[in-house]
PDB file of N, CA and C in Angstrom:
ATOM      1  N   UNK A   1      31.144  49.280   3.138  1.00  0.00           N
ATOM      2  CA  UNK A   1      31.330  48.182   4.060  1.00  0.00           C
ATOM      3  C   UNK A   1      29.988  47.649   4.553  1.00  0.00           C
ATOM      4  N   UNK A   2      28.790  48.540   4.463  1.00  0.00           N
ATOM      5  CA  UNK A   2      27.995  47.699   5.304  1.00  0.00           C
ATOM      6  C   UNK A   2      27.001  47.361   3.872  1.00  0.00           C
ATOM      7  N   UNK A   3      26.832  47.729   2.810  1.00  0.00           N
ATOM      8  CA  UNK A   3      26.569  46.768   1.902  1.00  0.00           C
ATOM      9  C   UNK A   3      27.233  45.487   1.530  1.00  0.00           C
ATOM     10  N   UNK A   4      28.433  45.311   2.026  1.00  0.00           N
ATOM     11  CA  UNK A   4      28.944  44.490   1.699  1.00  0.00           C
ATOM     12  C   UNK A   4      28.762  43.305   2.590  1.00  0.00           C
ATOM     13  N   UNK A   5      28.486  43.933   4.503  1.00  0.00           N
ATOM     14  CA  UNK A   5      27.867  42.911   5.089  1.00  0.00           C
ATOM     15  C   UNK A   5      26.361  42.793   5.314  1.00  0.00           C
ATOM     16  N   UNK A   6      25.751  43.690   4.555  1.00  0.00           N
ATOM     17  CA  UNK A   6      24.146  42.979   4.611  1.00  0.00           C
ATOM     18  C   UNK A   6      23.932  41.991   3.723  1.00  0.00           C
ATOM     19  N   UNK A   7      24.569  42.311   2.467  1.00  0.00           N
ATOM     20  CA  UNK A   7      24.727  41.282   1.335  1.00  0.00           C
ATOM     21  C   UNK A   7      25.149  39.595   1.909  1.00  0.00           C
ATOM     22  N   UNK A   8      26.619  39.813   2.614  1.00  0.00           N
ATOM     23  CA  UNK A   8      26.991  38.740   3.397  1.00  0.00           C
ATOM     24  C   UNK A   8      26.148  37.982   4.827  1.00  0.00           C
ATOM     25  N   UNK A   9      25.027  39.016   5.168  1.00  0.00           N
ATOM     26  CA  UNK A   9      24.281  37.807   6.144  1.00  0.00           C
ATOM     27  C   UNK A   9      22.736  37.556   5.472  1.00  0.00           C
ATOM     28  N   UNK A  10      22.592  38.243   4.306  1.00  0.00           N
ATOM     29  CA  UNK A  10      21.431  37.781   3.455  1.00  0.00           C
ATOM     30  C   UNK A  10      22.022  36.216   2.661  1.00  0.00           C
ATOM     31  N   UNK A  11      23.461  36.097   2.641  1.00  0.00           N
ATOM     32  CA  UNK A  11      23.637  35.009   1.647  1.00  0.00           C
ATOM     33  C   UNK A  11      24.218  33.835   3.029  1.00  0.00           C
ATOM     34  N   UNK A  12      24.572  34.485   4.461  1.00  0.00           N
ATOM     35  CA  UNK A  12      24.575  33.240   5.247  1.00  0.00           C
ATOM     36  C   UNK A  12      23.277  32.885   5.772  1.00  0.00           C
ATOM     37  N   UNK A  13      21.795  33.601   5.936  1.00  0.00           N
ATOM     38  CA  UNK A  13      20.609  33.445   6.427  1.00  0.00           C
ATOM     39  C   UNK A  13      20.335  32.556   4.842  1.00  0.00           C
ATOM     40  N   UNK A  14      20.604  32.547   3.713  1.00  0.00           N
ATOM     41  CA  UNK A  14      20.208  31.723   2.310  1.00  0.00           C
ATOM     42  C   UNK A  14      21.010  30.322   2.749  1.00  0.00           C
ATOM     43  N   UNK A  15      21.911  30.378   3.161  1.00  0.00           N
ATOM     44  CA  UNK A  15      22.907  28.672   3.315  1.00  0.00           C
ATOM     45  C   UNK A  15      21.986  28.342   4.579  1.00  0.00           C
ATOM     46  N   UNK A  16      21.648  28.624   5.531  1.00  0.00           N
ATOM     47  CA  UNK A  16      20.767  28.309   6.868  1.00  0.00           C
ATOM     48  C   UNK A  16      19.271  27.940   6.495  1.00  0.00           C
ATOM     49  N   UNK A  17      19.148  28.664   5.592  1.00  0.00           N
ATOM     50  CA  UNK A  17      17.436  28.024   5.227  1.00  0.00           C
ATOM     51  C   UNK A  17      17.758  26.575   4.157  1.00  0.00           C
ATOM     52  N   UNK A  18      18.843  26.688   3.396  1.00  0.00           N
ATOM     53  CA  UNK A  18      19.239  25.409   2.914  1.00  0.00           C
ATOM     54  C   UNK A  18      18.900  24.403   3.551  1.00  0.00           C
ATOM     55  N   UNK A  19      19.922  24.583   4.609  1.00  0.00           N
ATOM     56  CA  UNK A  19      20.058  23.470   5.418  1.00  0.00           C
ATOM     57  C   UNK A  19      19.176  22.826   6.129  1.00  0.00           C
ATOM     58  N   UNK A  20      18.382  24.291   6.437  1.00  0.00           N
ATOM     59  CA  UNK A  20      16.898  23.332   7.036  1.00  0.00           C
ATOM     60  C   UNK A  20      15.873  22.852   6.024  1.00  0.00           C
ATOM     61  N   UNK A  21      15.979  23.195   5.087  1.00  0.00           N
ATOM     62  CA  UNK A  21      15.414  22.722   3.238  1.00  0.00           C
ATOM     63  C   UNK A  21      15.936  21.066   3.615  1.00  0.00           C
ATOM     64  N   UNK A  22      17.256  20.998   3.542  1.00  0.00           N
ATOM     65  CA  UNK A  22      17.488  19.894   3.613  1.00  0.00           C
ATOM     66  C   UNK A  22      17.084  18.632   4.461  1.00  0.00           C
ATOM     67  N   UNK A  23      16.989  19.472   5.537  1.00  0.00           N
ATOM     68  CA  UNK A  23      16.622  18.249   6.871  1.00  0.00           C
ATOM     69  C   UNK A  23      15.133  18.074   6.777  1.00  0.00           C
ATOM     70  N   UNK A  24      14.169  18.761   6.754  1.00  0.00           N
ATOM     71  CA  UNK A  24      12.946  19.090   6.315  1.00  0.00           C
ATOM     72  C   UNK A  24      12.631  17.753   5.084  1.00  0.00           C
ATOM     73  N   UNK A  25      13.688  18.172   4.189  1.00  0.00           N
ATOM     74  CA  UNK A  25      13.241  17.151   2.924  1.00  0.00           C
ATOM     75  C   UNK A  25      13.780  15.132   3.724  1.00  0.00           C
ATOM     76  N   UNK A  26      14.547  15.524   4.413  1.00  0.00           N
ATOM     77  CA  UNK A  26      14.738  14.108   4.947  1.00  0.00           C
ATOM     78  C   UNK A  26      14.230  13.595   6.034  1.00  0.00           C
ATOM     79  N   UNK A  27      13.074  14.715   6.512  1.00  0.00           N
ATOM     80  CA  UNK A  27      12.274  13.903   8.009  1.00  0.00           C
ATOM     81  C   UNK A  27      10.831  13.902   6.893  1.00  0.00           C
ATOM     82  N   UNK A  28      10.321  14.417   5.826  1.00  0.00           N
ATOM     83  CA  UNK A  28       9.846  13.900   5.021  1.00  0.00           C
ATOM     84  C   UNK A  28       9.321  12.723   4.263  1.00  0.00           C
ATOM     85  N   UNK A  29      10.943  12.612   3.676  1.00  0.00           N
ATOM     86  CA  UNK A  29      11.257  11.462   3.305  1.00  0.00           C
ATOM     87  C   UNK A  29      11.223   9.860   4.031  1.00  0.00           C
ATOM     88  N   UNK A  30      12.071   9.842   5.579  1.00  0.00           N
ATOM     89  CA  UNK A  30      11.625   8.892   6.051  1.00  0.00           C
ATOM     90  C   UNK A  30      10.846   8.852   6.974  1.00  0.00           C
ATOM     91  N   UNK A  31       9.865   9.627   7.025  1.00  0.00           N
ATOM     92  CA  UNK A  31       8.779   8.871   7.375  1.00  0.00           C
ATOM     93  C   UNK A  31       7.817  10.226   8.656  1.00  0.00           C
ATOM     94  N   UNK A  32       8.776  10.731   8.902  1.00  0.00           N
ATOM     95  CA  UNK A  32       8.446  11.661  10.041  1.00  0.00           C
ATOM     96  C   UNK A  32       8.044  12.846   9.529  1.00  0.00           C
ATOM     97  N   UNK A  33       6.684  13.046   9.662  1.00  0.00           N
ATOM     98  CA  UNK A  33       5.948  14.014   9.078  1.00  0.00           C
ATOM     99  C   UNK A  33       6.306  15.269  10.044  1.00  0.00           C
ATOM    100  N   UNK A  34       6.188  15.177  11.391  1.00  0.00           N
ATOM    101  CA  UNK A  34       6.202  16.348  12.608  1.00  0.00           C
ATOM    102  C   UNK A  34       7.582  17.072  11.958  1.00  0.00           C
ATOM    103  N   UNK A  35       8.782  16.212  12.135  1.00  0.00           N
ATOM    104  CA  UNK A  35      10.286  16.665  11.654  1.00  0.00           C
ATOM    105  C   UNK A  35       9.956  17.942  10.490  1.00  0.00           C
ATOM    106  N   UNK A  36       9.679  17.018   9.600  1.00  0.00           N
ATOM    107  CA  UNK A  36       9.452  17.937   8.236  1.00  0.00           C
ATOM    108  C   UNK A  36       8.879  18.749   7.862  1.00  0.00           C
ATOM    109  N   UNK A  37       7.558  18.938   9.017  1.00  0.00           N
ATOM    110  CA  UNK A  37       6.769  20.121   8.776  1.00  0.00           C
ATOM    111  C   UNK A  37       7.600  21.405   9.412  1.00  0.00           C
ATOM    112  N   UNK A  38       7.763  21.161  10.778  1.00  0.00           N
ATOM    113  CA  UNK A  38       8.493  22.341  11.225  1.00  0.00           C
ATOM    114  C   UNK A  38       9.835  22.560  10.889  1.00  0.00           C
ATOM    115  N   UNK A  39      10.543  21.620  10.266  1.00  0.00           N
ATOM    116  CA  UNK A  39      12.112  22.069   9.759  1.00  0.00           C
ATOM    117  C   UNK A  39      11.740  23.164   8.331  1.00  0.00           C
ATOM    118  N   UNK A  40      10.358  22.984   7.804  1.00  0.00           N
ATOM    119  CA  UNK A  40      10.024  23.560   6.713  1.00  0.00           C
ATOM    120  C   UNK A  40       9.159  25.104   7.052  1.00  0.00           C
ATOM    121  N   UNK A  41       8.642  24.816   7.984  1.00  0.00           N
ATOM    122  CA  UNK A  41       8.527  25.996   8.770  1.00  0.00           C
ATOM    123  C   UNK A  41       9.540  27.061   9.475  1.00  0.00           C
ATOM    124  N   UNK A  42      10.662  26.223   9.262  1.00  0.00           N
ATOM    125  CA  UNK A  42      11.819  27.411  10.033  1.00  0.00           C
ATOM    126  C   UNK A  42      12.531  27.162   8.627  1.00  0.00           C
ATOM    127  N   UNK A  43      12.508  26.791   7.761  1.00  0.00           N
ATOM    128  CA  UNK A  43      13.356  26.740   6.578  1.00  0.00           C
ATOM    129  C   UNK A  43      12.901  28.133   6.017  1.00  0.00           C
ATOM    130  N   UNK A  44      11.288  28.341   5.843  1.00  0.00           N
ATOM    131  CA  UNK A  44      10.038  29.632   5.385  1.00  0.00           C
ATOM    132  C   UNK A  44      10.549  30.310   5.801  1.00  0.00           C
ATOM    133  N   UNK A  45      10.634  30.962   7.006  1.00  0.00           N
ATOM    134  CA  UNK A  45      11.029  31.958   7.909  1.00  0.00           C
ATOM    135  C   UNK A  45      12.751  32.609   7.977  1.00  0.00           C
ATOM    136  N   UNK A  46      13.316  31.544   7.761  1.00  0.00           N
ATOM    137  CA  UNK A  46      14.974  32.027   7.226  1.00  0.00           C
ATOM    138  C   UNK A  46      15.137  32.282   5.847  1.00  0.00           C
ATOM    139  N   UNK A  47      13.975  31.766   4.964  1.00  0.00           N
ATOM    140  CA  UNK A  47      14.325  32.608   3.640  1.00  0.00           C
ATOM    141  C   UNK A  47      13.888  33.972   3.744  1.00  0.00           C
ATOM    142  N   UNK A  48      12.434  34.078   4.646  1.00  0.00           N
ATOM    143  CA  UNK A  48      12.096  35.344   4.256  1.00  0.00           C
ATOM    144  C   UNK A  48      12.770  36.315   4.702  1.00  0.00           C
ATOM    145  N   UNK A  49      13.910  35.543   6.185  1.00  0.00           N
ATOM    146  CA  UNK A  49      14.842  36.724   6.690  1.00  0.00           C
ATOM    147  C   UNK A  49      15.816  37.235   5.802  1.00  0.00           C
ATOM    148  N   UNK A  50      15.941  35.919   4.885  1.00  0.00           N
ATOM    149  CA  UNK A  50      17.088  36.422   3.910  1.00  0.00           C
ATOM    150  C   UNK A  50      17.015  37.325   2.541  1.00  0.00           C
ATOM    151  N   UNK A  51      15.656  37.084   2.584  1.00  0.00           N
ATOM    152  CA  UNK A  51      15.177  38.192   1.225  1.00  0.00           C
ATOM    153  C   UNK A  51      14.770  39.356   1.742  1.00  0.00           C
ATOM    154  N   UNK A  52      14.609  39.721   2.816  1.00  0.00           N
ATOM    155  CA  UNK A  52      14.444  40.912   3.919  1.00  0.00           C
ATOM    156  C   UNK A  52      15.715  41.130   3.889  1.00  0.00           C
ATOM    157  N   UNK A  53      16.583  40.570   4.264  1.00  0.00           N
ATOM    158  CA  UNK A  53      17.950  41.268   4.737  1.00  0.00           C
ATOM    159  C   UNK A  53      18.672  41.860   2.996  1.00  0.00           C
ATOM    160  N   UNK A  54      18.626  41.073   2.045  1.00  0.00           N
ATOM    161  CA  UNK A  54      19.078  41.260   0.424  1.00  0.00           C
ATOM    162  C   UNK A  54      18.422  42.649  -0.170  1.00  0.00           C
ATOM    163  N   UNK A  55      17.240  42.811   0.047  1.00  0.00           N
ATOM    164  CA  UNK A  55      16.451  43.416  -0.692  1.00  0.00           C
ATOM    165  C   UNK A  55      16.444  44.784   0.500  1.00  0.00           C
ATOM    166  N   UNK A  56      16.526  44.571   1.692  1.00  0.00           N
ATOM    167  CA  UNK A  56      16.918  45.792   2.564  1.00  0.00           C
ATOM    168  C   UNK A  56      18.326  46.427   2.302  1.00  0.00           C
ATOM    169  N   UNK A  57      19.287  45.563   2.422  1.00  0.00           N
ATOM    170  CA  UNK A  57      20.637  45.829   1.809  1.00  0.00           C
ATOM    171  C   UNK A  57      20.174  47.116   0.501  1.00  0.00           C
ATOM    172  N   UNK A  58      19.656  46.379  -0.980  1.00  0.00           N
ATOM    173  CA  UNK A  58      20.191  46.713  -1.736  1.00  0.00           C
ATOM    174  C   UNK A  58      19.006  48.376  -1.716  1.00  0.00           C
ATOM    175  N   UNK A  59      18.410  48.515  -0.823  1.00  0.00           N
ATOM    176  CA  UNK A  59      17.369  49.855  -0.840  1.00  0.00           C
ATOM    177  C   UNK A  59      18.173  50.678   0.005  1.00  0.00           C
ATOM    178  N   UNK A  60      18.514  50.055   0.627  1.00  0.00           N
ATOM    179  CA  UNK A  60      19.210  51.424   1.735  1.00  0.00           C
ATOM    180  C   UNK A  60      20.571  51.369   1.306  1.00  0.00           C
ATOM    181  N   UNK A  61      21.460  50.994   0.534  1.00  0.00           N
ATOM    182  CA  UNK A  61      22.996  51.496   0.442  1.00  0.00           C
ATOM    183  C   UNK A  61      22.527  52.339  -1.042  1.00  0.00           C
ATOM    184  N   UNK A  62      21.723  52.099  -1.569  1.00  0.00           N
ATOM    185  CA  UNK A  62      21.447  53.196  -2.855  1.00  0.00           C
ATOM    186  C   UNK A  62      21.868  54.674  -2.862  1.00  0.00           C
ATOM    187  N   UNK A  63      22.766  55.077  -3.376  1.00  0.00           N
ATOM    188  CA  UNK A  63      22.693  56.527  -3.582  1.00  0.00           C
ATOM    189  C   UNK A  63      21.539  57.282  -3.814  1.00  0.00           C
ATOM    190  N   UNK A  64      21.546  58.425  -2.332  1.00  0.00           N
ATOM    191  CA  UNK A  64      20.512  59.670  -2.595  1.00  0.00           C
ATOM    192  C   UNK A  64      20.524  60.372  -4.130  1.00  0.00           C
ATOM    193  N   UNK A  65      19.053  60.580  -4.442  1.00  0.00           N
ATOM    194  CA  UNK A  65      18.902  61.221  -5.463  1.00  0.00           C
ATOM    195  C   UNK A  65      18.724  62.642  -5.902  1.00  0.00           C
ATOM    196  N   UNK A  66      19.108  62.778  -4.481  1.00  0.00           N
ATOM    197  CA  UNK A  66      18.971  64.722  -4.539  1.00  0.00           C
ATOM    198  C   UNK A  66      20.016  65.375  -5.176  1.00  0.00           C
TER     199      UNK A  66
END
């Protein structure tokens, strides 16, 4: 169970950095540099939570090797 929800908030912290991917790419786009830098700055920071949370998941539910 709890691999199953670290897995599940590594892949909702991945849809959250999307989204700020997204907004990021559209204060970019029109025109607003401030928007886009920091939506891309918190976009950085929710992926890395999410590859922290994936890659923590998949180290710690591993079966002991003793």
């Amino acid at each position: 169970m709890k691999k199953a929800l670290g897995f599940f908030a590594g892949l909702v912290l991945l849809a959250l950095a999307g989204g700020a991917a997204r907004t990021a790419s559209i204060g970019w786009g029109g025109g607003d540099t401030d928007i886009g830098f920091w939506w891309t700055v918190i976009a950085s920071f929710l992926t890395i939570a999410a590859l922290g949370a994936l890659v923590g998941t998949a180290i710690h539910s591993r079966p002991d090797s003793r």
